[in-house]
N, C-alpha and C. Protein backbone atom coordinates (compact mmCIF):
# COMPACT_ATOMS: atom_id res chain seq x y z
N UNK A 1 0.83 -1.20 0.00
CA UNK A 1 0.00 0.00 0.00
C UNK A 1 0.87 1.26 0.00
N UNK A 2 1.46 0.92 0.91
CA UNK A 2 2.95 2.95 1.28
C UNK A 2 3.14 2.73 -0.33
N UNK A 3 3.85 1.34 -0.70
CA UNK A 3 4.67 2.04 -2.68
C UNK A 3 3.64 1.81 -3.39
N UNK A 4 2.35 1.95 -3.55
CA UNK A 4 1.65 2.52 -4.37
C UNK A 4 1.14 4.03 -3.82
N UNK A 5 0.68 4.84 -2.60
CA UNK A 5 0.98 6.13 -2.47
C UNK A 5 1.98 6.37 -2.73
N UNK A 6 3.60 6.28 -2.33
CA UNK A 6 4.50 7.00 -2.65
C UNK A 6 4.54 6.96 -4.11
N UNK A 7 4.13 5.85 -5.28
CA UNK A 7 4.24 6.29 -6.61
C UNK A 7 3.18 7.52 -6.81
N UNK A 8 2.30 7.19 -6.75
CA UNK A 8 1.34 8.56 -7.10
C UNK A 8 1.86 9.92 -6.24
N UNK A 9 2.37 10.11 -5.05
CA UNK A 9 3.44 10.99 -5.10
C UNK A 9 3.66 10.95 -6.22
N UNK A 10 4.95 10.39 -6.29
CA UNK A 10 5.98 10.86 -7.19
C UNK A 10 5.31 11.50 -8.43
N UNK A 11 4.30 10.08 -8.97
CA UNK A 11 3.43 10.92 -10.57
C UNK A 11 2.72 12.82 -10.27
N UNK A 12 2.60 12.69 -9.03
CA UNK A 12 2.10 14.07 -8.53
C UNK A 12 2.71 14.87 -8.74
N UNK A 13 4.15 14.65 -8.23
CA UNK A 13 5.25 15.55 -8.10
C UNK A 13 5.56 15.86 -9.81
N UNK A 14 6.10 14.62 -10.47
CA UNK A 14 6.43 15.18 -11.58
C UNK A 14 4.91 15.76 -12.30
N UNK A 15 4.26 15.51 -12.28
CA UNK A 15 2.99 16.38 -13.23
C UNK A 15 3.38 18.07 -13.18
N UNK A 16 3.44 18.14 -11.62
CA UNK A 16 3.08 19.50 -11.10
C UNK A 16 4.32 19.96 -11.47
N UNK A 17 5.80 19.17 -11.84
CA UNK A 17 6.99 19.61 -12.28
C UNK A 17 6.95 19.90 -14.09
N UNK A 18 6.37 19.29 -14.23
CA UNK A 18 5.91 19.08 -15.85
C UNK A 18 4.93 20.56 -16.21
N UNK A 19 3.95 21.16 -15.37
CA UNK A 19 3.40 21.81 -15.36
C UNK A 19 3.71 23.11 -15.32
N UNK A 20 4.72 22.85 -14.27
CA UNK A 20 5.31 24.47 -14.08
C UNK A 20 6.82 24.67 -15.24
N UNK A 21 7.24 23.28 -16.25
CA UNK A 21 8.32 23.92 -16.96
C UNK A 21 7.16 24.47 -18.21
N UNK A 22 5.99 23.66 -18.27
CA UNK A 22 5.47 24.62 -19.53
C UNK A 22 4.98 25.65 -19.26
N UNK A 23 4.54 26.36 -18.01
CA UNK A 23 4.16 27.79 -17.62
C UNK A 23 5.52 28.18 -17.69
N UNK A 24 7.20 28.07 -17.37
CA UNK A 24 8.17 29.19 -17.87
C UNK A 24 7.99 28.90 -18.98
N UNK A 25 7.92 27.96 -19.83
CA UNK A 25 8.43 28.19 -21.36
C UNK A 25 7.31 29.06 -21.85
N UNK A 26 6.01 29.37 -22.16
CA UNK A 26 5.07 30.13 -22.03
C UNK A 26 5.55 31.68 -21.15
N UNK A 27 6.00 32.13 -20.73
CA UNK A 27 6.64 32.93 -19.64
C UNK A 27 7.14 33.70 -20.85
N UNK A 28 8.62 32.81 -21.08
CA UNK A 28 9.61 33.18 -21.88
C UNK A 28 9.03 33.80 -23.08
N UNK A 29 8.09 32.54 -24.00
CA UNK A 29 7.77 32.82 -25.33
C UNK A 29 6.97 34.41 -25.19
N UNK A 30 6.32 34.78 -23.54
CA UNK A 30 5.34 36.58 -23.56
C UNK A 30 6.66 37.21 -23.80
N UNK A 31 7.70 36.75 -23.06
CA UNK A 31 8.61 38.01 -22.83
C UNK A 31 9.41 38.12 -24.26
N UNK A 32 9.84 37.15 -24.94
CA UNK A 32 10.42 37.67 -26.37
C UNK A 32 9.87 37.71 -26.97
N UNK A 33 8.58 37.02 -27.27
CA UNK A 33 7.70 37.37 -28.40
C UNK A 33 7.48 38.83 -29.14
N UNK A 34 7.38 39.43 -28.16
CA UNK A 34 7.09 41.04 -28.85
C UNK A 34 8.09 41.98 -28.91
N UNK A 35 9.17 41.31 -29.25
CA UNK A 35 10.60 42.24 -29.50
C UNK A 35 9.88 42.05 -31.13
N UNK A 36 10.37 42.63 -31.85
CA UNK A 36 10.21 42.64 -33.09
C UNK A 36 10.77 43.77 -34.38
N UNK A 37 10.80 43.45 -35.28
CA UNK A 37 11.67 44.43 -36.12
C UNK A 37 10.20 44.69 -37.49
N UNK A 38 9.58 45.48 -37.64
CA UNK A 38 7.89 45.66 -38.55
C UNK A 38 8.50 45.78 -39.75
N UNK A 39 8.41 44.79 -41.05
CA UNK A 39 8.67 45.18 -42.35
C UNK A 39 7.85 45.13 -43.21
N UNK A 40 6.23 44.98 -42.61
CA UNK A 40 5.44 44.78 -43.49
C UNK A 40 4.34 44.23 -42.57
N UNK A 41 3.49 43.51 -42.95
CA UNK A 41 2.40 43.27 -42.26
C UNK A 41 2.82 41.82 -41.62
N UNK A 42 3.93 41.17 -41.68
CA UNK A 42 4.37 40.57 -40.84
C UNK A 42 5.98 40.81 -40.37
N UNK A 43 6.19 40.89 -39.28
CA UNK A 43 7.08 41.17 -38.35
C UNK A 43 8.35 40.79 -38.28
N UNK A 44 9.27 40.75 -38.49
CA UNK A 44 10.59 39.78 -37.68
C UNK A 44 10.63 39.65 -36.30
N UNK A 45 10.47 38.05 -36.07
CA UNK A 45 10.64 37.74 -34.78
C UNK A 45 11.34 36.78 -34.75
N UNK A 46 11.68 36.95 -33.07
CA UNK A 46 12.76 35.85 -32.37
C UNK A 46 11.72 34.54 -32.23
N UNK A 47 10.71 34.77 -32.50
CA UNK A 47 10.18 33.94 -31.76
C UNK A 47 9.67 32.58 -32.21
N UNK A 48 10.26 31.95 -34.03
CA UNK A 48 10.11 30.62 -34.27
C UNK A 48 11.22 30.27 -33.77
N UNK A 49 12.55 30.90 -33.20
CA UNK A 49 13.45 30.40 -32.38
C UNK A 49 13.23 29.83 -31.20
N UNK A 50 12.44 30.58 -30.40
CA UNK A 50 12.37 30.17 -29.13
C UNK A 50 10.83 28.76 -29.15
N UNK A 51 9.74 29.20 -30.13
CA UNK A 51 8.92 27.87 -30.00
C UNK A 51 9.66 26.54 -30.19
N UNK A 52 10.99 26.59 -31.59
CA UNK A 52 11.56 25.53 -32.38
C UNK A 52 11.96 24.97 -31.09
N UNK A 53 12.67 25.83 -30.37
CA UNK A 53 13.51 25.44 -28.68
C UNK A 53 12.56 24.52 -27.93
N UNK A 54 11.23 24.54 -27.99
CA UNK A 54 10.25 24.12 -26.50
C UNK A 54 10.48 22.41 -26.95
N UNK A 55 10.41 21.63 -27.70
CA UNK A 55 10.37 19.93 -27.99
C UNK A 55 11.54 19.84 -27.64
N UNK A 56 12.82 20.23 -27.48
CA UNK A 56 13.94 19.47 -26.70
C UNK A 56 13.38 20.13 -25.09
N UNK A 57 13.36 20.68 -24.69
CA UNK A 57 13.18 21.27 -23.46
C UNK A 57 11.84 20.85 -23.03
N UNK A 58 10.91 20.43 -23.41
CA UNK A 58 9.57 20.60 -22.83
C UNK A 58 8.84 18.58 -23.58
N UNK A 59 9.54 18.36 -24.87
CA UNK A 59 8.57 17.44 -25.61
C UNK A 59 7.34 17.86 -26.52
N UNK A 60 7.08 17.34 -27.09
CA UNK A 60 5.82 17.81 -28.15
C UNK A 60 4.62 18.67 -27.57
N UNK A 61 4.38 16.99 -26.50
CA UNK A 61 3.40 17.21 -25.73
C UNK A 61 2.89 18.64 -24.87
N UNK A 62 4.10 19.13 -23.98
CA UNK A 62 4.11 20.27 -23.21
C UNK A 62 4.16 21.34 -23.95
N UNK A 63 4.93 21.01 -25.51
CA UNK A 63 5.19 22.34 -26.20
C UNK A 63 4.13 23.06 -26.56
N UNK A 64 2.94 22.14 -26.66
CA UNK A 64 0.91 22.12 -27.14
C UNK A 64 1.07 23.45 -26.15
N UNK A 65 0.95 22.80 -25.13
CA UNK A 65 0.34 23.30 -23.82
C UNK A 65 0.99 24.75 -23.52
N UNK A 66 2.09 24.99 -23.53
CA UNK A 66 2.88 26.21 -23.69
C UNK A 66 2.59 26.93 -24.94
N UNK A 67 2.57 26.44 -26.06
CA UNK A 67 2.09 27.63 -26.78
C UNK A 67 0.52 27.88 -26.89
N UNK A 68 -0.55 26.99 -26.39
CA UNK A 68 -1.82 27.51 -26.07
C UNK A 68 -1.94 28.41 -25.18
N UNK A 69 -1.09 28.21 -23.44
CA UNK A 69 -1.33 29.04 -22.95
C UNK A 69 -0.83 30.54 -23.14
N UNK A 70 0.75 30.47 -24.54
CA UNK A 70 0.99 31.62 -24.63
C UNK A 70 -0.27 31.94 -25.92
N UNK A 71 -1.03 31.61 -26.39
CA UNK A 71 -1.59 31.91 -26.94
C UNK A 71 -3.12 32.85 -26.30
N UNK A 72 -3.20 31.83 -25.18
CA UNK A 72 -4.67 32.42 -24.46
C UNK A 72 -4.14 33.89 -23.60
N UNK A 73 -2.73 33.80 -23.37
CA UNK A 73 -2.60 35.01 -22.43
C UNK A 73 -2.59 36.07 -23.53
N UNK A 74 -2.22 35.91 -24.81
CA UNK A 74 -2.11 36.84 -25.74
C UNK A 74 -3.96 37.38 -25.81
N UNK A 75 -4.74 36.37 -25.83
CA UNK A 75 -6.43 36.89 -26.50
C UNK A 75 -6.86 37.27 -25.70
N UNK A 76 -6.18 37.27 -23.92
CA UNK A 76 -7.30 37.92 -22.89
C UNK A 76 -6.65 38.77 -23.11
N UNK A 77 -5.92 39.60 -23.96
CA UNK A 77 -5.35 40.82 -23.73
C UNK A 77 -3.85 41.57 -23.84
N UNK A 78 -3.29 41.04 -22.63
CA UNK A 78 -1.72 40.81 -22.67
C UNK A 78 -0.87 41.13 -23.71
N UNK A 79 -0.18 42.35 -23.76
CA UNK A 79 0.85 42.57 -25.13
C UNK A 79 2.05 41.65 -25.31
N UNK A 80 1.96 40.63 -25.71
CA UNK A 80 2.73 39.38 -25.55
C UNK A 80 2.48 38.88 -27.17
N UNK A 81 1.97 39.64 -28.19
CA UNK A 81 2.56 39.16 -29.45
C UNK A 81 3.00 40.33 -29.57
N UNK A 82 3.41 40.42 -31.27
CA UNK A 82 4.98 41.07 -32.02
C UNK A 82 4.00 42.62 -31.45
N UNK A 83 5.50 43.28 -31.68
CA UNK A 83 4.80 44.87 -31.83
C UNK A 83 4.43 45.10 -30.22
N UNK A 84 4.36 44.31 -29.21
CA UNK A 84 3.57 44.34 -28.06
C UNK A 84 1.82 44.69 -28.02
N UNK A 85 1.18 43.69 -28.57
CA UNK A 85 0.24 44.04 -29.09
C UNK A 85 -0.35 42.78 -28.12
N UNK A 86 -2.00 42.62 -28.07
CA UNK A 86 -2.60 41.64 -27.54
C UNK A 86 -4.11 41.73 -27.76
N UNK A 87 -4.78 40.74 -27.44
CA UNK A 87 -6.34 40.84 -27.73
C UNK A 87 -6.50 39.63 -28.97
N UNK A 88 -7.86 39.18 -28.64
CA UNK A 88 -8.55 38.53 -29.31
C UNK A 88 -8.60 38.86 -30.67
N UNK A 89 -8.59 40.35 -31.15
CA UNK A 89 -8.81 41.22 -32.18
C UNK A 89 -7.23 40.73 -33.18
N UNK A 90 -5.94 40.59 -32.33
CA UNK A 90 -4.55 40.37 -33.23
C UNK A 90 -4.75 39.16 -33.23
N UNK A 91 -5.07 38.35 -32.12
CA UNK A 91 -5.01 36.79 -32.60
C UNK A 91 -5.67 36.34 -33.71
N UNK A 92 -6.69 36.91 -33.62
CA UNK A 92 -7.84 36.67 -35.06
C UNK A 92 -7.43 37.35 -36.30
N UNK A 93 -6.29 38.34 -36.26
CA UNK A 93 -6.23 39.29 -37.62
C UNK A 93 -5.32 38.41 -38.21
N UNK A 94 -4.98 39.72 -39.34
CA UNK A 94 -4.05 38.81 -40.54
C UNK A 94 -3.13 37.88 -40.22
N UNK A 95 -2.31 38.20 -38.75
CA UNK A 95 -1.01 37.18 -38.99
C UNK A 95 -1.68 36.29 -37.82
N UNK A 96 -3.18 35.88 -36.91
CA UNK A 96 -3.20 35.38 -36.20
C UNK A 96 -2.74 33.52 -36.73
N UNK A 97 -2.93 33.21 -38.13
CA UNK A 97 -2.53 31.97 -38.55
C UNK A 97 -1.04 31.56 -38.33
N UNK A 98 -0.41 32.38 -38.63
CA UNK A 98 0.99 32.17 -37.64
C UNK A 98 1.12 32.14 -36.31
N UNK A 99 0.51 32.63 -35.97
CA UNK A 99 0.64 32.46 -34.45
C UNK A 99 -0.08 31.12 -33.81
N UNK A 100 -0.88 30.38 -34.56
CA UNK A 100 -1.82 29.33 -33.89
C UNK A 100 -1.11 28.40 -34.74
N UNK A 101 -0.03 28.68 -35.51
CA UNK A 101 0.51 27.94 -36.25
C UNK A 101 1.56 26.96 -35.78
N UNK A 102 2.39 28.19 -34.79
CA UNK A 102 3.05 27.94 -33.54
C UNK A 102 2.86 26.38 -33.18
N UNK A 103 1.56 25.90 -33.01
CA UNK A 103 1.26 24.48 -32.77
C UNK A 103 1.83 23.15 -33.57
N UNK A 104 1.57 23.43 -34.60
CA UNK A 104 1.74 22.00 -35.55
C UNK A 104 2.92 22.03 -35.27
N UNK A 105 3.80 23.48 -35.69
CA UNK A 105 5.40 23.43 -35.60
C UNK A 105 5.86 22.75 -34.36
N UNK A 106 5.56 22.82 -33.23
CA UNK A 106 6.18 22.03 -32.42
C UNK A 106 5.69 20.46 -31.60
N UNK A 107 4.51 20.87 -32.88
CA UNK A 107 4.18 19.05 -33.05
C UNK A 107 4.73 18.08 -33.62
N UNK A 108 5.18 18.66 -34.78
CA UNK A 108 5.65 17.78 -35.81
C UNK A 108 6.80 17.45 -35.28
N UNK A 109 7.96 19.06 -35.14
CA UNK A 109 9.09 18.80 -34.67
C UNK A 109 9.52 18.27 -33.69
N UNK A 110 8.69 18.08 -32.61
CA UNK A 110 8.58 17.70 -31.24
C UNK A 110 9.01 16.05 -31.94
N UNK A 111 7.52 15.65 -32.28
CA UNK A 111 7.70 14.45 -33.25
C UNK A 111 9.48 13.60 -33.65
N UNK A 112 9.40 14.70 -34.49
CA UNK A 112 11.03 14.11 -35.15
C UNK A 112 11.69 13.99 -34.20
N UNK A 113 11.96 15.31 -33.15
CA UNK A 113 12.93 14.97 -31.98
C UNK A 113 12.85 14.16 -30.75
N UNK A 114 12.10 13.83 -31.04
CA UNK A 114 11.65 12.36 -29.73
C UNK A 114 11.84 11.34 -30.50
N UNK A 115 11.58 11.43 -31.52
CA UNK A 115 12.20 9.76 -32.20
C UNK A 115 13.29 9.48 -32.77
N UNK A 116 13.66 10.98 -33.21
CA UNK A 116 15.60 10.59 -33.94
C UNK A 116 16.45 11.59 -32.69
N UNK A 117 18.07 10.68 -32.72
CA UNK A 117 19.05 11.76 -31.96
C UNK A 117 19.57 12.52 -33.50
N UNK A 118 19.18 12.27 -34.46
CA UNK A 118 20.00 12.38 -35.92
C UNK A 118 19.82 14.01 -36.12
N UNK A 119 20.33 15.23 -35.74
CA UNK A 119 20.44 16.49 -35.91
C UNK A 119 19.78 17.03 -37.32
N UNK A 120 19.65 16.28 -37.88
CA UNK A 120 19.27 16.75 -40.02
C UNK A 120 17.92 16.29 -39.55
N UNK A 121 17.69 15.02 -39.22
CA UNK A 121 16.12 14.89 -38.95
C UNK A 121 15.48 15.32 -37.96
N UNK A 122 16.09 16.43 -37.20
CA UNK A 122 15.62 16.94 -35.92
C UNK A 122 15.26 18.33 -37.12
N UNK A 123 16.33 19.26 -37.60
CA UNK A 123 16.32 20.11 -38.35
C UNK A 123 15.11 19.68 -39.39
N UNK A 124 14.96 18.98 -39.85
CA UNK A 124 13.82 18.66 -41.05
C UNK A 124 12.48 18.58 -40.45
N UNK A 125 12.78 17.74 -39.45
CA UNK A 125 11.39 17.83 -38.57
C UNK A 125 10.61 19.40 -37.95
N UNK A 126 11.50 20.18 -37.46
CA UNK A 126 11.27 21.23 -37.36
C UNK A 126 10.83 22.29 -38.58
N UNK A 127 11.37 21.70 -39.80
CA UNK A 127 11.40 22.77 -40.70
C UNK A 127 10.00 22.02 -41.57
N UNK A 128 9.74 20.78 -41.59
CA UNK A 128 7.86 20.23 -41.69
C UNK A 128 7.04 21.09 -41.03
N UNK A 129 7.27 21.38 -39.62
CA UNK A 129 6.57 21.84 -38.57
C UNK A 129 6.35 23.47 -39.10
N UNK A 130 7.48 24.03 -39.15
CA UNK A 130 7.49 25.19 -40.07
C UNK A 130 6.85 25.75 -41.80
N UNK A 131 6.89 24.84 -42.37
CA UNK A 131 5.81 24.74 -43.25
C UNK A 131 4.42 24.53 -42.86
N UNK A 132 4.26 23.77 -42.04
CA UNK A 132 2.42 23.85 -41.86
C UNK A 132 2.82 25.30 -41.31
N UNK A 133 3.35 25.37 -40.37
CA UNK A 133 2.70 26.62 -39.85
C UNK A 133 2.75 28.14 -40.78
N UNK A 134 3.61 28.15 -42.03
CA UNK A 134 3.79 28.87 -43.24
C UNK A 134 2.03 28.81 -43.77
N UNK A 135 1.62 27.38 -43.90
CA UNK A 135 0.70 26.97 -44.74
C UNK A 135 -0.58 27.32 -44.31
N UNK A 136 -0.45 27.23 -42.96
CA UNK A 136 -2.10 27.76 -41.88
C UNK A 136 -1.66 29.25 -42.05
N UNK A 137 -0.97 30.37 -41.88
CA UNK A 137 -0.83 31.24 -41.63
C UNK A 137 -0.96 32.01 -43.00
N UNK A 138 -0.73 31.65 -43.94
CA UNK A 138 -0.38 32.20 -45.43
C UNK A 138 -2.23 32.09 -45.75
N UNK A 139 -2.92 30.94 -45.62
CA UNK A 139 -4.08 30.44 -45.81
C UNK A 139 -4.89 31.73 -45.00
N UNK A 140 -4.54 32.00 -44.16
CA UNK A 140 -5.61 32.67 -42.72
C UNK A 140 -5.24 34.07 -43.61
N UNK A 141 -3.83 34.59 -43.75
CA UNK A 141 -3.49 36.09 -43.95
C UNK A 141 -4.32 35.95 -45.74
N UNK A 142 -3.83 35.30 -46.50
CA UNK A 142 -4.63 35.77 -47.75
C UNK A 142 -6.26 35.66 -47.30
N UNK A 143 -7.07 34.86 -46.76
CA UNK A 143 -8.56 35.06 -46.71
C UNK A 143 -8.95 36.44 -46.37
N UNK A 144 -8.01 36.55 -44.82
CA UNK A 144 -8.14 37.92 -44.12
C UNK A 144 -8.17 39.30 -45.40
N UNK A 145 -6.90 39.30 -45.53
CA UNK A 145 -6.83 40.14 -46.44
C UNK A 145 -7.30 40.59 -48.00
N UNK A 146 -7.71 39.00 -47.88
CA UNK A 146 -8.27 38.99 -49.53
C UNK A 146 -7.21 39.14 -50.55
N UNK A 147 -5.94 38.05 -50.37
CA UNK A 147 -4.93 38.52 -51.52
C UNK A 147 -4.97 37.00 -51.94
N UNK A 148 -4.31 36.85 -53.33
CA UNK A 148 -4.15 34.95 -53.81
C UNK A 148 -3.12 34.85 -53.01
N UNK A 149 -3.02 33.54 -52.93
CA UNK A 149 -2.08 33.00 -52.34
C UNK A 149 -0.18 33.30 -52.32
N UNK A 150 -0.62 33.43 -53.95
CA UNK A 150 1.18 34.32 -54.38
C UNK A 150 1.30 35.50 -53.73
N UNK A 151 0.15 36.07 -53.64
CA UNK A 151 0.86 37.60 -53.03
C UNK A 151 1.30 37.25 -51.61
N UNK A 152 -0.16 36.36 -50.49
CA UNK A 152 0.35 36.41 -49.42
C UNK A 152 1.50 35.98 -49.04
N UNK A 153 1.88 34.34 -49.77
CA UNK A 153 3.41 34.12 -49.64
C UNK A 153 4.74 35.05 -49.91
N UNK A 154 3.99 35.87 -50.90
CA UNK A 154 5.53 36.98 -51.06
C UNK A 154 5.41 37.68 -50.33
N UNK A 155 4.67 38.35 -49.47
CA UNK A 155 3.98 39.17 -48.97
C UNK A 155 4.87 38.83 -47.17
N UNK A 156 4.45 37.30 -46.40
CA UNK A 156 4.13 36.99 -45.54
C UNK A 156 5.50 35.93 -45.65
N UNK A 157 5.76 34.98 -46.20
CA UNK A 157 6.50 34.07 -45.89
C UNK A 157 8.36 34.44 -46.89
N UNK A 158 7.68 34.47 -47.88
CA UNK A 158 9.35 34.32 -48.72
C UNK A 158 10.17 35.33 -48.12
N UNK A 159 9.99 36.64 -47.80
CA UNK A 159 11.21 37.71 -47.03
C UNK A 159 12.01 36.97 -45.18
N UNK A 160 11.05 35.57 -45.34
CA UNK A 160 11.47 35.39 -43.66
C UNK A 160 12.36 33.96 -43.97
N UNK A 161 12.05 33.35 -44.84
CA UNK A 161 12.74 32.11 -45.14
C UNK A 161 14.37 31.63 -44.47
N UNK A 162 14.96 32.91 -45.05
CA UNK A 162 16.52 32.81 -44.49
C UNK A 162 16.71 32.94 -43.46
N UNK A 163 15.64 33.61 -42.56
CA UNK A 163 15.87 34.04 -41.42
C UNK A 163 15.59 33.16 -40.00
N UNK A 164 14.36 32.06 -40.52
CA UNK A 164 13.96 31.12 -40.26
C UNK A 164 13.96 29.71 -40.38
N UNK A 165 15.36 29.43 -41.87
CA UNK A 165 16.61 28.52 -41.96
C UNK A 165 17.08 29.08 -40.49
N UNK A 166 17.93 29.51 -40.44
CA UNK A 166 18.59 30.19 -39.22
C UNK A 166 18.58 29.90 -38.14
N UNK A 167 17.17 30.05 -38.01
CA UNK A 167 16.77 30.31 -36.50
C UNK A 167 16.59 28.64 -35.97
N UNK A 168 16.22 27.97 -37.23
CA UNK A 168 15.60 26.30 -37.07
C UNK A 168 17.14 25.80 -36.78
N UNK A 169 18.19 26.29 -37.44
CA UNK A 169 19.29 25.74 -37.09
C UNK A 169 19.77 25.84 -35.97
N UNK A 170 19.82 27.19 -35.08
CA UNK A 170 20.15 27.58 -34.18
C UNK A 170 19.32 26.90 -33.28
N UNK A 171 17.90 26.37 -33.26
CA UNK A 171 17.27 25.96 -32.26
C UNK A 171 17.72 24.18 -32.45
N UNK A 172 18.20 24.06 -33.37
CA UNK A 172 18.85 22.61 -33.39
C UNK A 172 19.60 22.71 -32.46
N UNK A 173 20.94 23.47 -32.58
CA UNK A 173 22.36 23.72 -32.02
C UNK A 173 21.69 24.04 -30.38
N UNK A 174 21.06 24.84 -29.97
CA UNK A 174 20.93 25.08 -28.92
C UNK A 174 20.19 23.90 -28.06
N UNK A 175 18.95 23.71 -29.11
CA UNK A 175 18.15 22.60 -28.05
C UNK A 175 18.85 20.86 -27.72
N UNK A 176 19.34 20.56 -28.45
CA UNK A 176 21.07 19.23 -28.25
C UNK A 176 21.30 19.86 -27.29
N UNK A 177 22.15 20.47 -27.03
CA UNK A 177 23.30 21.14 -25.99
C UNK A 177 22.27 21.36 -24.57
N UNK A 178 21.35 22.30 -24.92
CA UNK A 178 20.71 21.96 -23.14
C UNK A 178 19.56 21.51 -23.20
N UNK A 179 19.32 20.83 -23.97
CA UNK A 179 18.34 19.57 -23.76
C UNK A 179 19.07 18.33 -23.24
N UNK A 180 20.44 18.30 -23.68
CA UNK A 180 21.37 17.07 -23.07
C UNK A 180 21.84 17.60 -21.76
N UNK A 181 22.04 18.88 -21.52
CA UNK A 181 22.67 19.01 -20.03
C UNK A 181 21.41 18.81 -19.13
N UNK A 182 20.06 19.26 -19.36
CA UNK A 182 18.84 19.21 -18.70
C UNK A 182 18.95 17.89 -18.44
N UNK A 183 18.86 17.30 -19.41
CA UNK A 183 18.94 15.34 -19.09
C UNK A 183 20.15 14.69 -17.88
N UNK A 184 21.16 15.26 -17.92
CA UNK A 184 22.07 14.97 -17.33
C UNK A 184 21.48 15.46 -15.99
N UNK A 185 21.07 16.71 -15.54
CA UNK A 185 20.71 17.03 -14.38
C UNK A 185 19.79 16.00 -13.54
N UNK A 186 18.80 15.44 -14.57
CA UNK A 186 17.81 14.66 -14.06
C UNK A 186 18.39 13.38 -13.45
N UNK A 187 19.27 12.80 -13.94
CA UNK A 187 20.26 12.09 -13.46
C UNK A 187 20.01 10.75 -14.64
């Protein structure tokens, strides 16, 4: 009877540990999210860097959960997307498809990186994940706006491409390195 309570402890403990790393990663994603550089009706941001980051640090699973809740703190209000902007009103506008896009990307990639240690298929996986979320977001901004599809992609996706090679790489390079020291801590 005691080692079946002390397991549910423990499952307790880690839930509520599990819980509180996807409220910082959510934390993090308010606080950089709205640095941003405006070149058009979509933004330069840090911030497919830091989502690409949440599946080594967090898993697929938690990464859901962290970018919903950075998503819900953004629609009650909260200037926690680009520009420091917030409300139901930006989540829903032109670039809100990128932003809910956020999801698949660290589904998919989450995906790849839980099943390969192989760095190219961690990078590819992420950069799948990055296309849907190109593909929901490009889809949402041309309806919104009423442009074909060519404009919104030139418009919305092709000026960010290099920048977002980049960033997918960098969240490779970074999430290995302390996603493996995190592991090591755990023992």
């Amino acid at each position: 009877m005691n080692s079946a309570i002390n397991n549910q402890i423990i499952k307790s403990k880690s839930a509520v540990h599990r819980m509180a790393l996807a409220a910082l990663a959510a934390a993090a994603l308010c606080i950089l999210a709205p640095l941003s550089v405006p070149i058009g009706p979509v933004p330069i941001t840090i911030s497919v860097l830091v989502v690409a980051l949440f599946p080594y640090l967090l898993g697929a699973k938690l990464s859901v959960l962290s970018v919903a809740l950075y998503l819900l703190i953004g629609a009650i209000g909260l200037p926690v997307f680009s520009g420091f902007e917030g409300g139901v009103q930006k989540l829903l506008g032109a670039t809100g498809g990128y932003l809910v896009g956020y999801i698949p990307l660290v589904l998919i990639g989450g995906a790849f990186i839980e099943k390969s240690k192989k760095p190219l298929v961690q990078f590819l996986g992420l950069l799948l994940g990055l296309i849907s979320c190109y593909a929901l977001g490009t889809a949402w901004l041309s309806a919104y706006l009423k442009l074909s599809l060519a404009s919104a992609l030139s418009v919305a996706v092709l000026p960010f491409i290099p920048f977002d090679l980049i960033k997918l790489a960098l969240a490779v390079l970074i999430g290995r390195t302390v996603g493996a020291r995190l592991a090591n801590l755990k023992g």
